[in-house]
Protein backbone atom coordinates (compact mmCIF):
# COMPACT_ATOMS: atom_id res chain seq x y z
CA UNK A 1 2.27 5.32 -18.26
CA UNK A 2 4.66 6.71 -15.51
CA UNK A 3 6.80 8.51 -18.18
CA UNK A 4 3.74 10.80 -19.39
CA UNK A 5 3.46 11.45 -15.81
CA UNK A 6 6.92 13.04 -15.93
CA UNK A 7 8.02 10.64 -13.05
CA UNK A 8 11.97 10.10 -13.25
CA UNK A 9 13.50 6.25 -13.39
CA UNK A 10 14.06 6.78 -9.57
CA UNK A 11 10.16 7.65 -9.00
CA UNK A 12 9.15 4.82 -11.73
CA UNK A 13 11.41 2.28 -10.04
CA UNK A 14 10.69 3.13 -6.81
CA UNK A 15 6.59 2.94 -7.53
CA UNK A 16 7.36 -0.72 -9.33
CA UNK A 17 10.01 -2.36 -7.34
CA UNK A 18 12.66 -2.32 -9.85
CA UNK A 19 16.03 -0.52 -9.89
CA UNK A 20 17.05 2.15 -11.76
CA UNK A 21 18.76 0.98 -14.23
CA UNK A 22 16.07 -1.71 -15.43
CA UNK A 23 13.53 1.30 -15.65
CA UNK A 24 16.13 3.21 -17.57
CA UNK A 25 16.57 0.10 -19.54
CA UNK A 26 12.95 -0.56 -20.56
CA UNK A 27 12.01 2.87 -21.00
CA UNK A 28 14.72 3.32 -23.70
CA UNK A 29 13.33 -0.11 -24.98
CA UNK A 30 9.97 1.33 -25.52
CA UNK A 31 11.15 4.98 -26.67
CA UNK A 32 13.33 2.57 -29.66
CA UNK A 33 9.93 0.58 -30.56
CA UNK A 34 7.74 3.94 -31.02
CA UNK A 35 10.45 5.56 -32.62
CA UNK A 36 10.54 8.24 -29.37
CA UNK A 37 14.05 10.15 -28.79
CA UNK A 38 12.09 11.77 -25.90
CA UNK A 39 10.48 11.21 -22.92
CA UNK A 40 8.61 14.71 -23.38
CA UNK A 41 7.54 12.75 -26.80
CA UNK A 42 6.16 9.48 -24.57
CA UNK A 43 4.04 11.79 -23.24
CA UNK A 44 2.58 13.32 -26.00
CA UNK A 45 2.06 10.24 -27.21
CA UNK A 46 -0.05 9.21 -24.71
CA UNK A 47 -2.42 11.72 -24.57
CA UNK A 48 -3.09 11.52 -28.39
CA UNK A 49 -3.76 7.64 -28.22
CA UNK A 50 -5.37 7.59 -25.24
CA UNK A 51 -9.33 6.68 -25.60
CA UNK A 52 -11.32 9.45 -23.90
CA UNK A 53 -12.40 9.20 -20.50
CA UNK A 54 -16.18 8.14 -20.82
CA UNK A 55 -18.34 10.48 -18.11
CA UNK A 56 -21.31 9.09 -16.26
């Protein structure tokens, strides 16, 4: 997730090909559905549900 990454809506958009206002708009749309205020709070989301990176 660009968010955890700390990129900005400019970075995100940029990176995706969408403006900045549809980034802004879906990442407040996912912040609502996880019950987020933050995007420090995306972030630690992330890193507690991601699966852990398997080493060969």
């Amino acid at each position: 997730m660009l968010v955890a990454e700390g990129k900005t809506n400019k970075e995100i958009a940029s990176e995706v090909f969408l403006s900045d206002k549809t980034v802004k708009n879906y990442v407040s749309s996912i912040l609502s559905k996880l019950n987020l205020e933050r995007r420090a709070q995306a972030a630690a989301f992330v890193a507690r549900h991601r699966p852990p990176i398997s080493e060969y």
